[in-house]
Structures are given as C-alpha cells and as structure tokens.
Protein backbone atom coordinates (compact mmCIF):
# COMPACT_ATOMS: atom_id res chain seq x y z
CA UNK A 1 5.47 24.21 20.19
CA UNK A 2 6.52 26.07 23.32
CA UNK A 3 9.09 24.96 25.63
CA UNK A 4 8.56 26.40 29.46
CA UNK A 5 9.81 24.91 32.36
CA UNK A 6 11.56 21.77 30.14
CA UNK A 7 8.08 20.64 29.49
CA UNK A 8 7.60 20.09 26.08
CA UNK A 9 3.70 20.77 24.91
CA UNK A 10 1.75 18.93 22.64
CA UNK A 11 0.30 21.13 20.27
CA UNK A 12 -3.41 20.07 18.12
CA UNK A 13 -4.56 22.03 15.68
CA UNK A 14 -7.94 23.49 16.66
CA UNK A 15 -9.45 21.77 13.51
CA UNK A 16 -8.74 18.70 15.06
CA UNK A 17 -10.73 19.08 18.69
CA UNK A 18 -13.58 17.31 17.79
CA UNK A 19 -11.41 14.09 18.66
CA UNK A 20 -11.23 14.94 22.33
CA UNK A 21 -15.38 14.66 22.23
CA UNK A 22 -16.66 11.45 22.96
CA UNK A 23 -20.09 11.12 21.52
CA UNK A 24 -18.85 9.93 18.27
CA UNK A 25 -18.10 5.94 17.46
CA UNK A 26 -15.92 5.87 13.99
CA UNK A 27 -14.03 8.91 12.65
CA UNK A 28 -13.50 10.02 8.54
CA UNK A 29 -10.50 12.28 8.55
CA UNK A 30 -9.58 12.69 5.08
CA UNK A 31 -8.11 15.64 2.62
CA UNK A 32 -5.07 16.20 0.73
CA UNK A 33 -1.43 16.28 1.43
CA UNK A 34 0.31 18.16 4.48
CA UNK A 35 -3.24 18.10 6.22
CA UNK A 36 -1.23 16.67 9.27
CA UNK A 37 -3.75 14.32 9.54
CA UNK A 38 -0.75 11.54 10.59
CA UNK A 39 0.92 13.56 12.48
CA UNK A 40 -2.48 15.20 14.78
CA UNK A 41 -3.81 11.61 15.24
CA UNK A 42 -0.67 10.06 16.15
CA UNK A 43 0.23 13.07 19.06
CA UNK A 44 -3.93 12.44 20.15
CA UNK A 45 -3.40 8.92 20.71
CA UNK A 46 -0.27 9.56 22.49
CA UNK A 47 -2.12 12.01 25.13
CA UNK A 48 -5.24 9.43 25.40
CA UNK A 49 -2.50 7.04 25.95
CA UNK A 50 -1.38 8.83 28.53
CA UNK A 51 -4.58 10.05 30.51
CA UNK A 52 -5.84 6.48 31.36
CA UNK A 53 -4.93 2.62 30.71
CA UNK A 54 -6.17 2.31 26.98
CA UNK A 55 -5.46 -0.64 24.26
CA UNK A 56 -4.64 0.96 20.97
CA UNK A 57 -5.06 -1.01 18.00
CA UNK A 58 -2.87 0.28 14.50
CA UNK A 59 -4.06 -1.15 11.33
CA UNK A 60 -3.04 -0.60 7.96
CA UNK A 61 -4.72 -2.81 5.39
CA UNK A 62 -1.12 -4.33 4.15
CA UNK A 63 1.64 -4.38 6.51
CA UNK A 64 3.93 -7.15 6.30
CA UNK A 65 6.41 -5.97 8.87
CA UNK A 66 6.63 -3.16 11.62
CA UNK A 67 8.32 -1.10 9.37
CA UNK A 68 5.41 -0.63 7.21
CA UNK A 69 3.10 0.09 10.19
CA UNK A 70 2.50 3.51 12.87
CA UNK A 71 5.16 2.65 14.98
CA UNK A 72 7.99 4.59 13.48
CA UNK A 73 6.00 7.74 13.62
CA UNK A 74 4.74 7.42 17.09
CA UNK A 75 8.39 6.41 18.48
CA UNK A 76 9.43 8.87 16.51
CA UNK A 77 6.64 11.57 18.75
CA UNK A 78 7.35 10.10 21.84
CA UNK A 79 11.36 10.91 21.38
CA UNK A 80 10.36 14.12 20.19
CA UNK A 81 8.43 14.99 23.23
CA UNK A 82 10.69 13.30 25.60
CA UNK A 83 7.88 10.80 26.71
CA UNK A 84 9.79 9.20 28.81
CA UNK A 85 6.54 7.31 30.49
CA UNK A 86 6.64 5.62 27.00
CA UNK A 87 8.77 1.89 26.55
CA UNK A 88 9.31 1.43 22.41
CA UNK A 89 10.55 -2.16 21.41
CA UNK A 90 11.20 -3.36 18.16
CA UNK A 91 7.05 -4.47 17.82
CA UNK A 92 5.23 -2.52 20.43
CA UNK A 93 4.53 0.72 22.91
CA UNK A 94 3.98 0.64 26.26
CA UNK A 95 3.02 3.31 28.83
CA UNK A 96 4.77 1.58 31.75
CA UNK A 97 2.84 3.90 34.26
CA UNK A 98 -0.48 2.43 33.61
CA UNK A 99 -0.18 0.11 31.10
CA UNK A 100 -1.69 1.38 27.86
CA UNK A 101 -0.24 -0.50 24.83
CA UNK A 102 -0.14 -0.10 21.27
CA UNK A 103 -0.50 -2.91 18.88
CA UNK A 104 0.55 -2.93 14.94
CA UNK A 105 -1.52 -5.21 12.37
CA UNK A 106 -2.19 -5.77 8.95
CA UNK A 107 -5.81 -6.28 8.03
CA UNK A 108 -5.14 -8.01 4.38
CA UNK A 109 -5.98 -11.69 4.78
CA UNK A 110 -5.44 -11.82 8.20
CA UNK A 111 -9.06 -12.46 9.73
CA UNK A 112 -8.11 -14.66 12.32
CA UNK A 113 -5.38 -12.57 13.89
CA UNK A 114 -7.95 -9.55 14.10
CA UNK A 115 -10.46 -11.27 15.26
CA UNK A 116 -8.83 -12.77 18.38
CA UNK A 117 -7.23 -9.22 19.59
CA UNK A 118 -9.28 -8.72 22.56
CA UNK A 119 -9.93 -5.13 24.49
CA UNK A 120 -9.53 -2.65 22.12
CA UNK A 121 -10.20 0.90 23.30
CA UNK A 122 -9.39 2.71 19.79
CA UNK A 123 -8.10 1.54 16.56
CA UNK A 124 -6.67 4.02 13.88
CA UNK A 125 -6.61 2.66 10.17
CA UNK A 126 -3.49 4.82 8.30
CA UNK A 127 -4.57 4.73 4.60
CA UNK A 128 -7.77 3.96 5.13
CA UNK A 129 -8.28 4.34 1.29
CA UNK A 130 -6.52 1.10 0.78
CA UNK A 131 -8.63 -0.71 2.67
CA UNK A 132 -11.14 -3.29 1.34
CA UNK A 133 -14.56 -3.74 2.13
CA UNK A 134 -14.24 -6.83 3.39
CA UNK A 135 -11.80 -5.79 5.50
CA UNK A 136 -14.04 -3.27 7.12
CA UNK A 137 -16.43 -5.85 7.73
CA UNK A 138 -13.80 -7.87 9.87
CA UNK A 139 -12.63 -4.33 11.95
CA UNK A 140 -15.78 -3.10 12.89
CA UNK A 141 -17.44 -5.43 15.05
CA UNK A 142 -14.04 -6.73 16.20
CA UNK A 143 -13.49 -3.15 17.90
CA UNK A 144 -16.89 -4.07 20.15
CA UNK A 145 -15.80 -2.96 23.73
CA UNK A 146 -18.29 -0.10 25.25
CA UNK A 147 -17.19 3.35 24.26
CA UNK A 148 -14.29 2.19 21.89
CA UNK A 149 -13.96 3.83 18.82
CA UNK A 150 -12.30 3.67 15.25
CA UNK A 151 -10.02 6.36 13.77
CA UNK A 152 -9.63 6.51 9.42
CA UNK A 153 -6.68 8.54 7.75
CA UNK A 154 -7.35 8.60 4.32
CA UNK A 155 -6.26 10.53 1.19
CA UNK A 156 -9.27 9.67 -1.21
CA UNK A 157 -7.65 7.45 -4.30
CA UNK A 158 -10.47 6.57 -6.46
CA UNK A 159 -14.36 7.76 -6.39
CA UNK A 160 -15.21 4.67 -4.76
CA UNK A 161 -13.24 4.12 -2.00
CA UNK A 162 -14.93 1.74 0.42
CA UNK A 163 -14.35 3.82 3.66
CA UNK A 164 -15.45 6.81 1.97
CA UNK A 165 -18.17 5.64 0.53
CA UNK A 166 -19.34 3.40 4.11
CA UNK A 167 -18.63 6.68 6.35
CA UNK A 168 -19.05 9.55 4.04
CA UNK A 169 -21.42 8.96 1.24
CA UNK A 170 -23.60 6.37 2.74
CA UNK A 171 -23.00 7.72 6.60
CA UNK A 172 -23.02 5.48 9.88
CA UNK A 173 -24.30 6.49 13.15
CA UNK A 174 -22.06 8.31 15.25
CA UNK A 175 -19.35 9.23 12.71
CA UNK A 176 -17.14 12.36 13.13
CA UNK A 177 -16.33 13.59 9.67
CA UNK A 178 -13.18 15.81 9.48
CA UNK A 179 -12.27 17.20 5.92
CA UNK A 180 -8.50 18.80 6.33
CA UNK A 181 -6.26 20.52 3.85
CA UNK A 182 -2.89 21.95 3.53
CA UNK A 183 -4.28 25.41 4.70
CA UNK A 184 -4.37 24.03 8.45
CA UNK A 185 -0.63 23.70 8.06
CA UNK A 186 -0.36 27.19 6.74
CA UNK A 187 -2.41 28.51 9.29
CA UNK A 188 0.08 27.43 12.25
CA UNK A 189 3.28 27.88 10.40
CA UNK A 190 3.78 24.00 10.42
CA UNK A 191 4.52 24.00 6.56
CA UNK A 192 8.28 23.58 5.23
CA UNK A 193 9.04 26.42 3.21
CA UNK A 194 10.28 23.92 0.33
CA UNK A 195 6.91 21.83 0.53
CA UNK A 196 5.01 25.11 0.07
CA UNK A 197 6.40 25.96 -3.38
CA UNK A 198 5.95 22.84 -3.99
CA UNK A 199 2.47 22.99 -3.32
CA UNK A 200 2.42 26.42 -5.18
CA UNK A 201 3.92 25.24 -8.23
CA UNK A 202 1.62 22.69 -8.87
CA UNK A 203 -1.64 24.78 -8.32
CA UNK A 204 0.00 27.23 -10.41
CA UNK A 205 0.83 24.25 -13.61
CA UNK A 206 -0.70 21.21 -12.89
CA UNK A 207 -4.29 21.77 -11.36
CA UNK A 208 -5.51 18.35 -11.76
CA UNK A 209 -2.74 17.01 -9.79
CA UNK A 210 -3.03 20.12 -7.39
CA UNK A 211 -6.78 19.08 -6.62
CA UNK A 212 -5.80 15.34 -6.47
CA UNK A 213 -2.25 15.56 -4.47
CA UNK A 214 -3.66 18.69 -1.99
CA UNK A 215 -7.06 19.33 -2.20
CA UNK A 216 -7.54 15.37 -1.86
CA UNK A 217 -10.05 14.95 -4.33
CA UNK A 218 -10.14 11.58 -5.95
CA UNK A 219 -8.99 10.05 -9.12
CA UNK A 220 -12.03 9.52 -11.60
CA UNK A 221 -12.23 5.59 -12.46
CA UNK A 222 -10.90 6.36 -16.30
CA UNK A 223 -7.67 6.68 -14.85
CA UNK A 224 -7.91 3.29 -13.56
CA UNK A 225 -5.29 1.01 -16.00
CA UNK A 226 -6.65 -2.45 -14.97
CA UNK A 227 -9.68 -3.69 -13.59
CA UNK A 228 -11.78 -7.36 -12.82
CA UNK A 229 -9.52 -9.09 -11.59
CA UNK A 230 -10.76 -11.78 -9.49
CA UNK A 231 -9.00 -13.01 -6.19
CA UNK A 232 -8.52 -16.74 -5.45
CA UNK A 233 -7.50 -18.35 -2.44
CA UNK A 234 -4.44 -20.18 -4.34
CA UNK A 235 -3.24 -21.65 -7.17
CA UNK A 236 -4.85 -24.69 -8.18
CA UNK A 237 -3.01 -27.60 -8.44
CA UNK A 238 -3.17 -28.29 -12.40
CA UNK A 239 -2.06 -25.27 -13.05
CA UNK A 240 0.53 -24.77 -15.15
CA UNK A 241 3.46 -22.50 -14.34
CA UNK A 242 3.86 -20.65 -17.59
CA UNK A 243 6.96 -17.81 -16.60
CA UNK A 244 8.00 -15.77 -13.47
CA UNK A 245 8.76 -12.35 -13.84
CA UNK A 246 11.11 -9.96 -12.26
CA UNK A 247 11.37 -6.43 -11.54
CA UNK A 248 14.84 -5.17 -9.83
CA UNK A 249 15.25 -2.93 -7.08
CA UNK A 250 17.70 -2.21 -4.22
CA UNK A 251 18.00 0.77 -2.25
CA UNK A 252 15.05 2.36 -2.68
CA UNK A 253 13.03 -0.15 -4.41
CA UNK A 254 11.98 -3.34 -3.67
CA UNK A 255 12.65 -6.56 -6.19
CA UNK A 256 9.20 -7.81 -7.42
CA UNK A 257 9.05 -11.09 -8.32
CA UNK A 258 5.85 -12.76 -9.69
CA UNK A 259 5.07 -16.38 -10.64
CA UNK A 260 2.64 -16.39 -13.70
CA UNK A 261 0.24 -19.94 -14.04
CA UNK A 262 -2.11 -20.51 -16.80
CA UNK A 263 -5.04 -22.49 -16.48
CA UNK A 264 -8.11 -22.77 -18.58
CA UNK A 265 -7.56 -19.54 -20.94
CA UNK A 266 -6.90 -17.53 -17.92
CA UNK A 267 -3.98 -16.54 -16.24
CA UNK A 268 -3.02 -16.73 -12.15
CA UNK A 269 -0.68 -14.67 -10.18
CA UNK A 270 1.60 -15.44 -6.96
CA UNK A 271 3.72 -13.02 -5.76
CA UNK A 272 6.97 -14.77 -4.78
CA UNK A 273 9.01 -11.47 -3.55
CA UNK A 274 8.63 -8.03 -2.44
CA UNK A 275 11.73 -6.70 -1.18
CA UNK A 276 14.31 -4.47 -0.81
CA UNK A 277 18.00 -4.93 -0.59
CA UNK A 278 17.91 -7.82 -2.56
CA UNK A 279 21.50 -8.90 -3.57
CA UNK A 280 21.30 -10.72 -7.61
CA UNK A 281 22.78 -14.47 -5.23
CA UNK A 282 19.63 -13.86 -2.82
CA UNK A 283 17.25 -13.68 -6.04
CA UNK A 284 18.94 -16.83 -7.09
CA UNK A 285 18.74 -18.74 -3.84
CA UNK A 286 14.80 -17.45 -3.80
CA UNK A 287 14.43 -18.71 -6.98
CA UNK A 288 16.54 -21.82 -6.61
CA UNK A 289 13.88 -23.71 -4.42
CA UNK A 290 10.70 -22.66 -7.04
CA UNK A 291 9.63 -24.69 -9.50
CA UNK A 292 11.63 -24.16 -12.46
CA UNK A 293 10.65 -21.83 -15.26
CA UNK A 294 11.67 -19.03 -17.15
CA UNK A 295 12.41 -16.08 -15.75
CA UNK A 296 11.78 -12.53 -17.93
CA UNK A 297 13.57 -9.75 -16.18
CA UNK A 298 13.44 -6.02 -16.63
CA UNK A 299 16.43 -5.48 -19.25
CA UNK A 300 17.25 -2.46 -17.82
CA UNK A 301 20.17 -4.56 -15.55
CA UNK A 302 21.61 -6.14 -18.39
CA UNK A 303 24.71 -7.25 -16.14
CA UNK A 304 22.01 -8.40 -13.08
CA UNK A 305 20.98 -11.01 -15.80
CA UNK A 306 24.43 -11.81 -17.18
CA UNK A 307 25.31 -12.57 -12.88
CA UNK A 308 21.85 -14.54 -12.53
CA UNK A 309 22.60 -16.69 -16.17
CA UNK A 310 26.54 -17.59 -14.45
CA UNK A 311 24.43 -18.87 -10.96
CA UNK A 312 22.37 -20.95 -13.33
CA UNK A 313 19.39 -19.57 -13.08
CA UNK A 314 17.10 -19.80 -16.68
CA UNK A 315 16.48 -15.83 -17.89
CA UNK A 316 16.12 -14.02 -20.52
CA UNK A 317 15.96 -9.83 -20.96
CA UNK A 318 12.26 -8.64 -21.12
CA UNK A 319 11.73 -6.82 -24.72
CA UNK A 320 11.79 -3.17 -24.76
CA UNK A 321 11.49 -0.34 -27.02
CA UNK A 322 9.12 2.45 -27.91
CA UNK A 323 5.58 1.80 -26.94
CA UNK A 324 7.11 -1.20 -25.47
CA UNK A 325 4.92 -0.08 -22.25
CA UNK A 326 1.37 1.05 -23.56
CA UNK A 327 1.50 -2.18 -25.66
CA UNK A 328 2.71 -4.61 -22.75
CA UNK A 329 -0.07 -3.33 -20.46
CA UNK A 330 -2.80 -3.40 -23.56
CA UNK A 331 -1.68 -7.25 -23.48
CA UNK A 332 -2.31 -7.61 -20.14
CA UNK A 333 -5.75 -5.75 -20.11
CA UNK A 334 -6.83 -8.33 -22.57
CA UNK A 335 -5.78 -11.23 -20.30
CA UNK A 336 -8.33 -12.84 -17.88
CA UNK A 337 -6.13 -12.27 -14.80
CA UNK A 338 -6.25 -13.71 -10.99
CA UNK A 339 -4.32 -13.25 -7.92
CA UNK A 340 -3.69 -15.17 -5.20
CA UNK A 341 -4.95 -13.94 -1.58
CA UNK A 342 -1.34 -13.81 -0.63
CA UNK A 343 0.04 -11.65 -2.94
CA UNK A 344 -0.57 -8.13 -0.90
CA UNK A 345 1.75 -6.06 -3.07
CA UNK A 346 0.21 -7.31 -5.92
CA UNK A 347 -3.03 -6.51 -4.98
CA UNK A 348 -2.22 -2.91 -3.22
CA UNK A 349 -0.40 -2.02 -6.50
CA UNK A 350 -3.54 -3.28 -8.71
CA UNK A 351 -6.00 -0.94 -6.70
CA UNK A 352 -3.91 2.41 -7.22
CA UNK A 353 -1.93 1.85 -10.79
CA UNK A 354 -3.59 4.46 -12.85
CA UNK A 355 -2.57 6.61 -15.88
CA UNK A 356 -0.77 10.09 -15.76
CA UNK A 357 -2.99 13.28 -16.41
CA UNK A 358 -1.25 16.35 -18.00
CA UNK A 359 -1.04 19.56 -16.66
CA UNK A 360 -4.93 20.33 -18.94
CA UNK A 361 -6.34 17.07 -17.43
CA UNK A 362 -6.47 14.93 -20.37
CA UNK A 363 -5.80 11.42 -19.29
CA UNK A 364 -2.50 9.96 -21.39
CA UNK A 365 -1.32 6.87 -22.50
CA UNK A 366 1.58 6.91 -19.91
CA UNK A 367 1.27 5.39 -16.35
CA UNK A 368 2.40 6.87 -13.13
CA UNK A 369 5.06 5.37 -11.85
CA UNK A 370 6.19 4.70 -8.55
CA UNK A 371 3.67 1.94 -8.02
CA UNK A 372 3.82 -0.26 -10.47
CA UNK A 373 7.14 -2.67 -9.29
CA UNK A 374 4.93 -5.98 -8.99
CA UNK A 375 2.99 -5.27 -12.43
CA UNK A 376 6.04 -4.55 -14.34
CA UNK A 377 7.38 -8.07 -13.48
CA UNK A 378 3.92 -8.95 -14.26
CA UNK A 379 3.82 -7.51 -17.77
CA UNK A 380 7.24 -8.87 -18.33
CA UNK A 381 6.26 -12.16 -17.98
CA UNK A 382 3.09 -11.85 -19.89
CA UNK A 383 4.05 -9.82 -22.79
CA UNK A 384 6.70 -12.97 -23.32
CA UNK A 385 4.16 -15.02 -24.40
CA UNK A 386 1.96 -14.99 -27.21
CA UNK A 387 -1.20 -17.31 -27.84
CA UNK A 388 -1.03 -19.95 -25.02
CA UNK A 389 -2.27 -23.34 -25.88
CA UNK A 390 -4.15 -25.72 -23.40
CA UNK A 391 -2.40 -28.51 -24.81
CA UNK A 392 0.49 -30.05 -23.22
CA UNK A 393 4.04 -28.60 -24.00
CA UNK A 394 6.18 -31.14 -26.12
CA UNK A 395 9.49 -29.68 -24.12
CA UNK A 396 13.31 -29.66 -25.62
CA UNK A 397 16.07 -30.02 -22.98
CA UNK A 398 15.39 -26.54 -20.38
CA UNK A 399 13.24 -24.69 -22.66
CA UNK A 400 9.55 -25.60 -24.37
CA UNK A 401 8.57 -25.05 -28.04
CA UNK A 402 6.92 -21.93 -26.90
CA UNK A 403 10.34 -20.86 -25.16
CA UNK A 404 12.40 -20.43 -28.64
C-alpha cells in the first residue's frame, strides 16, 4: 500500500481482476489459507460501493448475530483506509454520499427473511463451503435484479461441497472461477513472517494437512465421523426428553448445551445454548425454565458442577477415561439421530467434525478438535444411557429407574 498525498490506495492483487469484469453472473473463489480471498473481496466491494449506489447483500449460511457476519472485517477496511464516505453502526454500512448499503444475513432456516430483501446488486457468501444446497436454491433466484451478481469464498471442506460441486464440477453459465493460494500472498509481500513458517513447517511434516489447510484441497468423506442424520422441523410432541447435555466454555469457547428426546428407537436433538461468556448462575437460570431432566456435564469442571448441584439444578459428571472418546462417539454412530431445524451449531458442527490424519495420512481414531463443543454435550448425554426402553419410566422422587 502506498501512501501519497494522504490518500490511502486500495491495493488488489492482479489475480483478482477478473472481478472488475462484468460479463460474469456468480463467482467460485476458492483455495487454501492466506489466499486473501476475505480480505480482496471485502476491499472490491468497498470500491464498487463506492463508484455508484449499489445494495450489497452478506450472507453466511449460519450467523446468529453481527458478530458472526462480514461486518467486522469491512469496518475494520473502511477504518483502515480512512473511508470516511462510509457510516458503520452496530448492524449496517452506509455510503452516505450515494447511498449504497450493506446488509448482514444468515441463510440457515431463514427463507422468509431472504426472500423478502429486495434490490440486491451483489451478494458475497463467506464460507460458502458451509452452505447447504437448499440454501443455494433460496439465494439464487432471490439475487434476480438485471446485472446483479453473487460472490462465493470458500475453503473446500469435504469432496462434495454443494457450491463446489453446483459452480465448479457441474458449472453454471456465466461463472468466474478463481482458484487462489498462499503464493499470491507471497508474491506481494502480504504474508506475516510467523504465518509463513507456519505454512513451511507443515509442508515440510504434515503434507496432508499442508494440502488440506493451504493448498485447499478437500477432506476425503472417510474422515467424516458421523453421517445420516436427518433434519426435522421440531420435536414432536410425545417425545420424551431423555437427558440434556452440557459442554462448558467461557472466554474463548462457547457453552453448548443440547436437549436429547427419544422417540420411537430414535433419538432427537435441540440445541438449547451456544454461547460464550456464560457465567455457571446464567446456565442455571437457562436451564431453570426447561423441562426438567438430567443434566450430564463435561467432568472436566468438577467445581462448575459442584456450583450448578448448590443452585439446584439435577447433574451429574459425564464418565471419562481412556478411550472414553472413540467409544462415546462409536455409541453415538450407532444411534438413529435427528436434529431440529433450529439447532444451527449443531448442524454446522455435524457437517465439518471429522477425524485427525497423521503427518503419513493415515486417518486415526482421534477427532479434531476445535469443532466439536455441541457434539461433546451431545455424546455426554448419550453415552449416559444404555438400552432405552419405549415403555413408560416407573420414576422414584427426581430421578427414573434408568437414572440410578
């Protein structure tokens, strides 16, 4: 970036020109990490934003608040670049010279919302690899206007991805198909030094994760830990609320907690919370108001429980020990499992939990973690319980012969 005159001057990576044409209709920019594919995209939109009135439209397929969304990183440009044309507020951006205005959405189970947004110029899906068919079906012929076009960011995930495989393998008409890698970063000196050996260490160890993490190739579907499960519109009302389970987090973690029914020798999941900064007395007072059950809880935070049992609250320490993991999530595997429509955490983390690969590429027995807060309250719940019967429950004061 050069600074001449106090002007500050938005810099795209040649790569990335192709954008500025206008013949195409949707866009597939995908590749591997530090591809500034975010970044390039984000600082294009700004100068379209700029250059006449235009409605942009930010989508990511689960956003449940702004902070989840574009709008940090854009604010974050405009600041940056001393876009002072620019008004950020707590939910939008507006150019208040001639009006252009972003908007943030999530597409997960939120047809009607999408549908009614009216005027969109260009629309930019972050994470496109998230994103479910059926949610592409709602975008695409809601972004109708003449001319307007749609924008995917993607790191590929699995091999079949439903953007990649609508824009890339199968093709559309019009489609601009950028493939980007860490080398464009390289190339114009926009790479921290400590990301580099980073990205040097792991080409140099772990190749598998080296092709995955920066060449963006995809996971193969082995690697997959759980798969079929179905997605219902709700719980039905004879189900039977068999245990809620509950995942801690804080700071940097959100607290998963997960309400497990059973129903017909299959078993339903609503995600109740998915949230950070969760105090032990706001667990209890989300919990308070449920229906009563009881609660399994990682027994990691053996004093979280101890302060949960004192506000009454009916929990018990989720069993652990070795191969306490590998045989919970066997368990669940051989459950018939569904999830409610409202439980987007849930669902994101069920697309993407897969198991580790060492540094040869042999797939282990040993999950990658990071993504896995909702389905470890999940399997704490579930590997609770053993054999569930369809009978009634003969119960015994708070807990039910199954409980002891």
């Amino acid at each position: 970036m050069s600074n001449q005159d106090n002007i500050k001057v938005i810099e795209i990576p040649r790569e990335y020109k192709p954008l500025f044409d206008k013949g195409w209709r949707e866009a597939a920019i995908y590749g591997g990490r530090f591809s500034m594919k975010s970044h390039t995209v984000a600082r294009y939109l700004l100068i379209r934003a700029r250059m006449a009135k235009t409605r942009i439209a930010c989508f990511r397929e689960f956003q449940n608040s702004i902070t989840e969304s574009s709008h940090q990183l854009l604010a974050d440009l405009i600041k940056l670049y001393a876009l002072n044309d620019f008004e950020v507020t707590n939910n939008s951006i507006v150019n208040k010279l001639n009006g252009s205005d972003f908007i943030f959405k999530g597409l997960y189970h939120n047809e009607q919302s999408i549908k009614s947004i009216e005027g969109i110029d260009i629309a930019w899906i972050e994470e496109a690899q998230t994103v479910s068919k059926e949610s592409l079906e709602v975008l695409t012929p809601t972004v109708r206007k003449d001319g307007s076009q749609l924008i995917y960011t993607y790191n590929r995930l699995l091999e079949n991805d439903p953007v990649h495989q609508r824009l890339v393998l199968e093709g559309r008409p019009n489609t601009l198909i950028l493939n980007v890698n860490y080398d464009i970063a390289l190339k114009y000196k926009m790479m921290p030094e400590v990301i580099r050996l980073e990205m040097e260490d792991d080409k140099a160890r772990r190749p598998k994760l080296y092709a995955h993490k920066w060449l963006g190739e995809p996971n193969s579907m082995e690697r997959k830990i759980y798969s079929d499960w179905a997605i219902i519109d709700g719980i039905p009302h004879n189900a039977r609320l068999e245990r809620r389970g509950i995942d801690f987090g804080y700071t940097n973690d959100p607290c998963a907690i997960v309400d497990v029914y059973y129903q017909d020798g299959g078993y339903m999941l609503d995600e109740v919370c998915y949230r950070k900064g969760m105090s032990n007395k706001a667990i209890f007072d989300t919990v308070s108001v449920l229906q009563e059950c009881l609660s399994i809880a990682d027994s990691a935070e053996p004093k979280s429980i101890d302060e949960l049992k004192l506000y009454g609250m009916n929990v018990q320490p989720a069993t652990k020990g070795q191969g306490s993991i590998s045989q919970g999530i066997q368990y669940v595997k051989a459950q018939r499992i569904s999830i409610t429509r409202r439980s987007a955490n849930l669902i994101r983390e069920y697309g993407s939990y897969l198991w580790s690969e060492s540094s040869d590429g042999t797939i282990t027995n040993v999950p990658e973690g990071g993504n896995d807060h909702a389905l470890d309250a999940v399997r704490y719940a579930l590997s609770s319980m053993g054999p569930v019967s369809d009978e009634p429950e003969q119960e015994f004061g708070m807990y039910s012969e199954r409980f002891v």
